[in-house]
C-alpha atoms as a PDB file:
ATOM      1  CA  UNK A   1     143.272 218.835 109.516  1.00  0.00           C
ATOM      2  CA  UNK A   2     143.466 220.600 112.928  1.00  0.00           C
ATOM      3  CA  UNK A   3     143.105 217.500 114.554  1.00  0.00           C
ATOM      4  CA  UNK A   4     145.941 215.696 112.756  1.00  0.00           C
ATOM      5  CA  UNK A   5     148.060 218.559 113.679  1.00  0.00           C
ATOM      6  CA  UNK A   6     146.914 218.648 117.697  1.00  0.00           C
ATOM      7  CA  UNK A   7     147.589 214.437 117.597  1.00  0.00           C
ATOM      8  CA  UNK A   8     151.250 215.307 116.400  1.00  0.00           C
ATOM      9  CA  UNK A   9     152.162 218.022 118.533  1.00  0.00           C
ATOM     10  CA  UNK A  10     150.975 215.653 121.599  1.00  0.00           C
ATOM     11  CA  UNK A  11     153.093 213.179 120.056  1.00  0.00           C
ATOM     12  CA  UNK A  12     156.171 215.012 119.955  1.00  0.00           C
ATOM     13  CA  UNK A  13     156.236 216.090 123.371  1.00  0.00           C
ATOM     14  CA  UNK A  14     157.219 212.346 124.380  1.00  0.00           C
ATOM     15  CA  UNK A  15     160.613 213.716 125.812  1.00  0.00           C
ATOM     16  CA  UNK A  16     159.253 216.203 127.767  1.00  0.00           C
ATOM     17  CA  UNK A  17     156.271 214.253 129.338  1.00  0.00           C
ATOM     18  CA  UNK A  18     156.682 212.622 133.052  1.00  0.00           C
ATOM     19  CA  UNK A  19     155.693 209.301 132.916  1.00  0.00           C
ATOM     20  CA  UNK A  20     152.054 209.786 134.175  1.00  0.00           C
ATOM     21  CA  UNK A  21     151.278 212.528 131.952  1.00  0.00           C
ATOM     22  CA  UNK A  22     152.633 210.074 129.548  1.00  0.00           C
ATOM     23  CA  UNK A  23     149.819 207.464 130.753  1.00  0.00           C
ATOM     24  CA  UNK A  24     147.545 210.112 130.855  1.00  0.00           C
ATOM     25  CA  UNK A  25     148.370 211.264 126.798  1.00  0.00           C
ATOM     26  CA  UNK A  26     148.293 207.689 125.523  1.00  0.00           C
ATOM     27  CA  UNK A  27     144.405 207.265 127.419  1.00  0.00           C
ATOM     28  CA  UNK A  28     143.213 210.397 125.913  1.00  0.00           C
ATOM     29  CA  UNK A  29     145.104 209.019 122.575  1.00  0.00           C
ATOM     30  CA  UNK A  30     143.050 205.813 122.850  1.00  0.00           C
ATOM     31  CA  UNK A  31     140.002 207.649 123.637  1.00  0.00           C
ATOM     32  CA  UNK A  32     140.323 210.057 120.468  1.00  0.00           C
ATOM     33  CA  UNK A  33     140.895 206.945 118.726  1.00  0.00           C
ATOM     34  CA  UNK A  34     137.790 205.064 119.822  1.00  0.00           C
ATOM     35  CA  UNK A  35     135.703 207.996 118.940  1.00  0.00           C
ATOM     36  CA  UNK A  36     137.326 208.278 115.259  1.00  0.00           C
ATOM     37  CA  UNK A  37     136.738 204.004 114.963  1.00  0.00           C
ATOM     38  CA  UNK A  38     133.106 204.590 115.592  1.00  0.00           C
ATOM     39  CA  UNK A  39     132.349 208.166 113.944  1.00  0.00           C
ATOM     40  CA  UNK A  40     135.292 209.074 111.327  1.00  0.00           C
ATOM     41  CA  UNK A  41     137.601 205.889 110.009  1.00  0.00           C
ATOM     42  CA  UNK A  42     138.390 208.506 107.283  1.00  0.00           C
ATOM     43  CA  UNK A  43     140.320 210.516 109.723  1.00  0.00           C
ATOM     44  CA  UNK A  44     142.255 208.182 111.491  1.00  0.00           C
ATOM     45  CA  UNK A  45     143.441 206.622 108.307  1.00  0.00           C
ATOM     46  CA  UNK A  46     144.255 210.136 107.413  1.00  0.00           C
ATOM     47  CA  UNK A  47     146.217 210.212 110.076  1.00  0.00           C
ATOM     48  CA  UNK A  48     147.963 206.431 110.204  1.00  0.00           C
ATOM     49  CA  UNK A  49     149.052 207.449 106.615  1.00  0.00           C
ATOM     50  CA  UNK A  50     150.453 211.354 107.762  1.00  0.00           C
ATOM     51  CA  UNK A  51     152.232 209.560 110.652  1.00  0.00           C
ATOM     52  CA  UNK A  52     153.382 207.063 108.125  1.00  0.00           C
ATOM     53  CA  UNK A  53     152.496 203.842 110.577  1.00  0.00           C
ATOM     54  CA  UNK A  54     153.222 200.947 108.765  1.00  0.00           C
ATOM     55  CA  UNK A  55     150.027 199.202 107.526  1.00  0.00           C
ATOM     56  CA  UNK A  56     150.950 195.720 107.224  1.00  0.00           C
ATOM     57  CA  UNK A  57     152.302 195.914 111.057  1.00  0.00           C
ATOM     58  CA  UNK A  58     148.976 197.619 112.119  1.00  0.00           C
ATOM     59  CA  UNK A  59     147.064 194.585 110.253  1.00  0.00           C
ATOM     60  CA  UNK A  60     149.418 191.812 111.462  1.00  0.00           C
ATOM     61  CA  UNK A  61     149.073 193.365 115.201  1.00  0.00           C
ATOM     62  CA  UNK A  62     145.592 193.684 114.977  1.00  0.00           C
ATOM     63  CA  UNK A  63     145.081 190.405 113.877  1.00  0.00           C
ATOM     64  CA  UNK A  64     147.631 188.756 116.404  1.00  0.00           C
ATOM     65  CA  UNK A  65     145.843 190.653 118.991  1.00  0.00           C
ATOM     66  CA  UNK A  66     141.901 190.469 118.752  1.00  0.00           C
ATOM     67  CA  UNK A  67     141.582 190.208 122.265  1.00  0.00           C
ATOM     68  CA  UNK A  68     143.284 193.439 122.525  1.00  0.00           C
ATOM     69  CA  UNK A  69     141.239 197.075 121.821  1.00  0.00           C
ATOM     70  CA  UNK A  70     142.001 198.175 118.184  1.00  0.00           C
ATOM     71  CA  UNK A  71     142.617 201.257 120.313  1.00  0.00           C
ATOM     72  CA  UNK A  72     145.411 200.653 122.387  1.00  0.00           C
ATOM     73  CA  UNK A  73     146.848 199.238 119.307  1.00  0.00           C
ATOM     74  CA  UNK A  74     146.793 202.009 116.848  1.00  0.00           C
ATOM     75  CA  UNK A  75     148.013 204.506 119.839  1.00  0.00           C
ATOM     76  CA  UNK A  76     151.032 202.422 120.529  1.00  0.00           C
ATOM     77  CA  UNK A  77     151.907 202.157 116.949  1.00  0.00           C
ATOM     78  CA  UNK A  78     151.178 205.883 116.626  1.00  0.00           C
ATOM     79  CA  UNK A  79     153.507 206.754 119.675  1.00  0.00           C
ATOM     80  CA  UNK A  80     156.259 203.782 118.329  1.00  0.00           C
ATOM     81  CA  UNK A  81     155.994 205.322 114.877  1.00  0.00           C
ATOM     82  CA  UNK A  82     156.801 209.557 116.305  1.00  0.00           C
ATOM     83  CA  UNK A  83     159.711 208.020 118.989  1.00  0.00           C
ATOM     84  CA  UNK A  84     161.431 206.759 115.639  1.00  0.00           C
ATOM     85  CA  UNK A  85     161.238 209.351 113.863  1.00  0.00           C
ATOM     86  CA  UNK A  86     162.390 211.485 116.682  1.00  0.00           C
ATOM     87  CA  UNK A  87     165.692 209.148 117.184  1.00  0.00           C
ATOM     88  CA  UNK A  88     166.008 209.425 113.255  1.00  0.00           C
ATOM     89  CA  UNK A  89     166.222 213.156 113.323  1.00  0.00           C
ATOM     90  CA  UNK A  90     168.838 213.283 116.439  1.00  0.00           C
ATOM     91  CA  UNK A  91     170.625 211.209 114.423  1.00  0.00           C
ATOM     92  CA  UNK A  92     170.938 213.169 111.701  1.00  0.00           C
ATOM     93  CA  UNK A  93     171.034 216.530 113.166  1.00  0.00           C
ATOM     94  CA  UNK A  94     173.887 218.550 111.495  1.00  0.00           C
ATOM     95  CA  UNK A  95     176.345 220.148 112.919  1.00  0.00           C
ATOM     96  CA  UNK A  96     175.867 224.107 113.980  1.00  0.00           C
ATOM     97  CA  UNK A  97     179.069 224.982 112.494  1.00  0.00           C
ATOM     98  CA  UNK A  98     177.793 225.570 109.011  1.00  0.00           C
ATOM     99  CA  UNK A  99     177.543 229.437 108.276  1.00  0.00           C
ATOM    100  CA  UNK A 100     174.063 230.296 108.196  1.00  0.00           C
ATOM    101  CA  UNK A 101     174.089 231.992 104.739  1.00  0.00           C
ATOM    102  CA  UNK A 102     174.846 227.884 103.636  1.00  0.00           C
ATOM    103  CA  UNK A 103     172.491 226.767 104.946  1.00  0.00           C
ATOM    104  CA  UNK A 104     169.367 225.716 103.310  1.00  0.00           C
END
């Protein structure tokens, strides 16, 4: 569980990333993936399903893309998937002028 937890909070730093320690995120992404391919599948789909990446897009990409590391594509569907739901929750940020005793 710790790891799902360290693979979101690396996530959800996307906005405050430069775009090489982006690069360097989405290798050691791919790499973590790699390792959980070969030695826990259990785990990653643990964690496809907590970061709610859309299966039928992961199969359709994979198989579109054999060429293409399984890797690469689960980590930019992973990163894709957090980016959305980081534009969803801008977008639906209420306003600070509810009293705080209203709030839930």
């Amino acid at each position: 569980m710790e790891d799902n937890k360290h693979i979101e909070e690396l996530l959800n730093l996307n906005d405050q990333l430069t775009v090489l320690e982006k690069l360097e995120m989405k290798e050691h992404l791919i790499f973590y993936i790699n390792h959980l391919l070969l030695h826990d599948f259990n785990k990653l789909v643990q964690i496809l399903y907590r970061v709610d990446v859309d299966e039928k897009r992961l199969r359709e990409l994979l198989q579109q893309n054999q060429e293409t590391d399984a890797a690469v594509i689960i980590a930019n569907l992973l990163i894709q998937r957090q980016e959305e739901k980081i534009k969803t929750k801008e977008a639906f940020k209420s306003s600070n002028d509810i009293p705080e005793e209203e709030k839930w």
